[in-house]
Protein backbone atom coordinates (compact mmCIF):
# COMPACT_ATOMS: atom_id res chain seq x y z
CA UNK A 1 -5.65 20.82 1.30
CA UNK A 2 -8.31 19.28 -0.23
CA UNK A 3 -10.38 16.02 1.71
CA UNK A 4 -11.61 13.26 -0.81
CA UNK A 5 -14.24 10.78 0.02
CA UNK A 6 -14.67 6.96 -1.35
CA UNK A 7 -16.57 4.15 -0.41
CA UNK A 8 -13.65 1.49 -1.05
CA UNK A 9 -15.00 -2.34 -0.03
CA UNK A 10 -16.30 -2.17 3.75
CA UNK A 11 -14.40 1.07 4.17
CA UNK A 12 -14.77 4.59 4.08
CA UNK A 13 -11.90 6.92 3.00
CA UNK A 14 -11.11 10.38 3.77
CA UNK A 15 -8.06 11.27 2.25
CA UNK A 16 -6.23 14.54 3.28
CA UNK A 17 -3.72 15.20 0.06
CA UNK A 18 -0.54 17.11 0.77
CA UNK A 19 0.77 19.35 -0.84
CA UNK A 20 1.93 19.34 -4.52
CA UNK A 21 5.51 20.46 -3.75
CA UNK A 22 5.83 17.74 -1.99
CA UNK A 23 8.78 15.24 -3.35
CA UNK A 24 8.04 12.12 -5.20
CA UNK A 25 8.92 9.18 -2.80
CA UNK A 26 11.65 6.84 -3.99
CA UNK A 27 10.66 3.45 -4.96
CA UNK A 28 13.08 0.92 -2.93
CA UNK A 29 15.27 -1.45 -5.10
CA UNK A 30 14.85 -4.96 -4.63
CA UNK A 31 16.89 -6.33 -3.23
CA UNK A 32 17.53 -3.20 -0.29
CA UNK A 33 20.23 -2.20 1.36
CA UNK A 34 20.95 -5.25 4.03
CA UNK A 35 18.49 -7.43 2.59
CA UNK A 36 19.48 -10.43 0.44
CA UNK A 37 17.07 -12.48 -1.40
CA UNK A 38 18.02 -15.14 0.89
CA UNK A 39 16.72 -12.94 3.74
CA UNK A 40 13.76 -12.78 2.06
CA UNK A 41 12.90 -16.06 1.00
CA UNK A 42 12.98 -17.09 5.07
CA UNK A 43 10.78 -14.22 5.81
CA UNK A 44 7.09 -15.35 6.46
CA UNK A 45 4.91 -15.59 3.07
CA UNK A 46 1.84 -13.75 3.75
CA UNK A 47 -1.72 -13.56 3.05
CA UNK A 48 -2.34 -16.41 0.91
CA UNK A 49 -5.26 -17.58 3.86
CA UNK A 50 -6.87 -14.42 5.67
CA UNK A 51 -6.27 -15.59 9.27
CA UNK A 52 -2.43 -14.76 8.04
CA UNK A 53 -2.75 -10.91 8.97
CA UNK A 54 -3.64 -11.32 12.53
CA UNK A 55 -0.93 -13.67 12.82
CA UNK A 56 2.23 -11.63 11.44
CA UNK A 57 0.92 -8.28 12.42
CA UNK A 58 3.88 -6.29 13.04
CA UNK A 59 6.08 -8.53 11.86
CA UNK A 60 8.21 -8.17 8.19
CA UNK A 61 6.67 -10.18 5.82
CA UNK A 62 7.24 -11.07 2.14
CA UNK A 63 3.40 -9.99 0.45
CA UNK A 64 3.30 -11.90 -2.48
CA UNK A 65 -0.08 -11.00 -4.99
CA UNK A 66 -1.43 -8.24 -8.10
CA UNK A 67 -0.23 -4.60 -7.69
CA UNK A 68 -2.75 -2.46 -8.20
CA UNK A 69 -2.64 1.24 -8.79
CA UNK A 70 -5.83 3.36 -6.55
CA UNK A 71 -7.44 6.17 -6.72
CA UNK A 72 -8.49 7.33 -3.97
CA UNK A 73 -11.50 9.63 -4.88
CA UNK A 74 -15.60 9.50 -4.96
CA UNK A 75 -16.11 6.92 -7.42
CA UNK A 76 -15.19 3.82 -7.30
CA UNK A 77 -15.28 2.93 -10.72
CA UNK A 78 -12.39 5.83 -11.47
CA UNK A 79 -9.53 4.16 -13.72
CA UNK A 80 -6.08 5.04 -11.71
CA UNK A 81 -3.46 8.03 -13.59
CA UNK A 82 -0.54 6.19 -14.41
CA UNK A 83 1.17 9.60 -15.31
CA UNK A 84 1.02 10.77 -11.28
CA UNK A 85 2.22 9.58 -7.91
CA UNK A 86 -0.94 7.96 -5.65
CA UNK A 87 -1.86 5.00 -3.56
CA UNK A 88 -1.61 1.69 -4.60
CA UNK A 89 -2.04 -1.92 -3.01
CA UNK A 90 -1.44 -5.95 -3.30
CA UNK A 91 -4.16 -8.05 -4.22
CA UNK A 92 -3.09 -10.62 -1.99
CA UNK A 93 -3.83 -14.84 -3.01
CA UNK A 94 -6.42 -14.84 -0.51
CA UNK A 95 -8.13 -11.75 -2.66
CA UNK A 96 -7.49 -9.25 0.02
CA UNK A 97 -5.75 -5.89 -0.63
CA UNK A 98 -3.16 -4.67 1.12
CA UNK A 99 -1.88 -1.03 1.13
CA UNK A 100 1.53 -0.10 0.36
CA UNK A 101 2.20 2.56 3.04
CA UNK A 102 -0.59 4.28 4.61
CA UNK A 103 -2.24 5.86 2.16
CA UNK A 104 -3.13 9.20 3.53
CA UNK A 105 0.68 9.62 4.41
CA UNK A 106 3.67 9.97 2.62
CA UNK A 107 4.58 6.31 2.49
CA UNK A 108 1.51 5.90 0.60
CA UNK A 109 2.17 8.00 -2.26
CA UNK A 110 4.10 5.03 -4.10
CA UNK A 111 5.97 6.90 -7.53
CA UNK A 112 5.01 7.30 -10.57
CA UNK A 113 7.38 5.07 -12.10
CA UNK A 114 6.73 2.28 -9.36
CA UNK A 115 2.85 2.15 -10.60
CA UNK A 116 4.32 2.01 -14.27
CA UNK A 117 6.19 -0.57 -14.11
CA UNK A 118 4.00 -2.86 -11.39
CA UNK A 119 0.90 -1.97 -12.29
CA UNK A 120 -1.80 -5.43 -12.97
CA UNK A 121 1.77 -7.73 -12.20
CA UNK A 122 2.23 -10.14 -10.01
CA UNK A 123 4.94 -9.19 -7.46
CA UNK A 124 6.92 -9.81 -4.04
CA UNK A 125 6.48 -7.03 -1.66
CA UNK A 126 9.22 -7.04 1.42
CA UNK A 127 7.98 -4.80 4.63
CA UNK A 128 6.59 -4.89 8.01
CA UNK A 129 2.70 -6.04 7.69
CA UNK A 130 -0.07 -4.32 9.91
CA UNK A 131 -3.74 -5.19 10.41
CA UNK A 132 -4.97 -1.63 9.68
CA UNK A 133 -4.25 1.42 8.62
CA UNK A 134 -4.01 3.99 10.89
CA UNK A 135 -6.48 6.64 11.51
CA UNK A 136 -6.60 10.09 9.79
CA UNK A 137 -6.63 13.16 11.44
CA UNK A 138 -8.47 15.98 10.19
CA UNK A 139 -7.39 19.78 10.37
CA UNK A 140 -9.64 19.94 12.84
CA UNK A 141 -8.00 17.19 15.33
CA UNK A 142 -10.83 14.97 14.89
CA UNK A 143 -10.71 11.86 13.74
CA UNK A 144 -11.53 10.89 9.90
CA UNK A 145 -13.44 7.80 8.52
CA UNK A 146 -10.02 5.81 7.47
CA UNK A 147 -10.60 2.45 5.04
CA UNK A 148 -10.18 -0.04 7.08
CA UNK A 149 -7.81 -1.99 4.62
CA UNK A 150 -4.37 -3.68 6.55
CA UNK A 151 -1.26 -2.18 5.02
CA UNK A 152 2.59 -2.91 4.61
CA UNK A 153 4.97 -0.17 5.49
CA UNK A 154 8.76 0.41 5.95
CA UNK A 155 8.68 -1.61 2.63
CA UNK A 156 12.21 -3.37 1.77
CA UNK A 157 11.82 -4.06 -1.70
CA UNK A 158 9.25 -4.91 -4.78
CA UNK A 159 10.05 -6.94 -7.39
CA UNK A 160 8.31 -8.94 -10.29
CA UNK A 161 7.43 -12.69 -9.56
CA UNK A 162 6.50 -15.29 -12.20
């Protein structure tokens, strides 16, 4: 395993990588299983005003902003490999990311072709929104410095918007 460190925003990120064998996770099709675009549509918008995170914690959400590909790694000015799986995130309208998945987890290693595809768009992202990402456990059983960043997980669907 190797442990990364960035200074991302307010945040400080330790990032545990798993192992390359690993599967690529799938990218969900929008619209998912059970979900209609109707169901969408009367799900709560979210984070166009920052106040909107504490209010729909744990609740699903349609995240509507920029994807953004991340690297997760010690510089901060490092352009993101299109051509491999890693984190990425939602500019939201009130021009504060949001993780898709947590990053340091499965969930947040979004696939190649997801990135691809999304990458600098403007899209619709359908999951359950949280106020922060959860903390990372080292090999050690301590506790890592985890960005700080709110994230969306158990993601629906993510589709292109005008």
């Amino acid at each position: 395993m190797a442990q990364v460190v960035q200074g991302i925003g307010c945040g400080l990120v330790v990032l545990m990588m798993a192992c390359r064998d690993a599967p690529s996770p799938r990218e969900p099709e929008a619209p998912a299983k059970g979900l209609t675009t109707s169901t969408a549509e009367t799900m709560p918008a979210c984070c166009a005003r920052p106040d909107e995170i504490d209010q729909l914690a744990g609740k699903s959400v349609r995240l509507v902003g920029v994807y953004q590909a991340k690297v997760i790694a010690q510089r901060g000015d490092a352009k993101p490999d299109l051509s491999k799986a890693g984190a990425a995130g939602v500019l939201s309208e009130s021009g504060r990311l949001v993780m898709l998945g947590v990053y340091h987890e499965a969930d947040g290693v979004r696939s190649i072709e997801e990135r691809q595809r999304h990458d600098g768009k403007r899209v619709e992202v359908v999951g359950i929104l949280e106020r922060r990402t959860p903390v990372s456990i080292g090999s050690d059983g301590q506790p890592e410095a985890t960005m700080i960043d709110p994230y969306v997980h158990s993601i629906k669907s993510i589709r292109l918007v005008d």
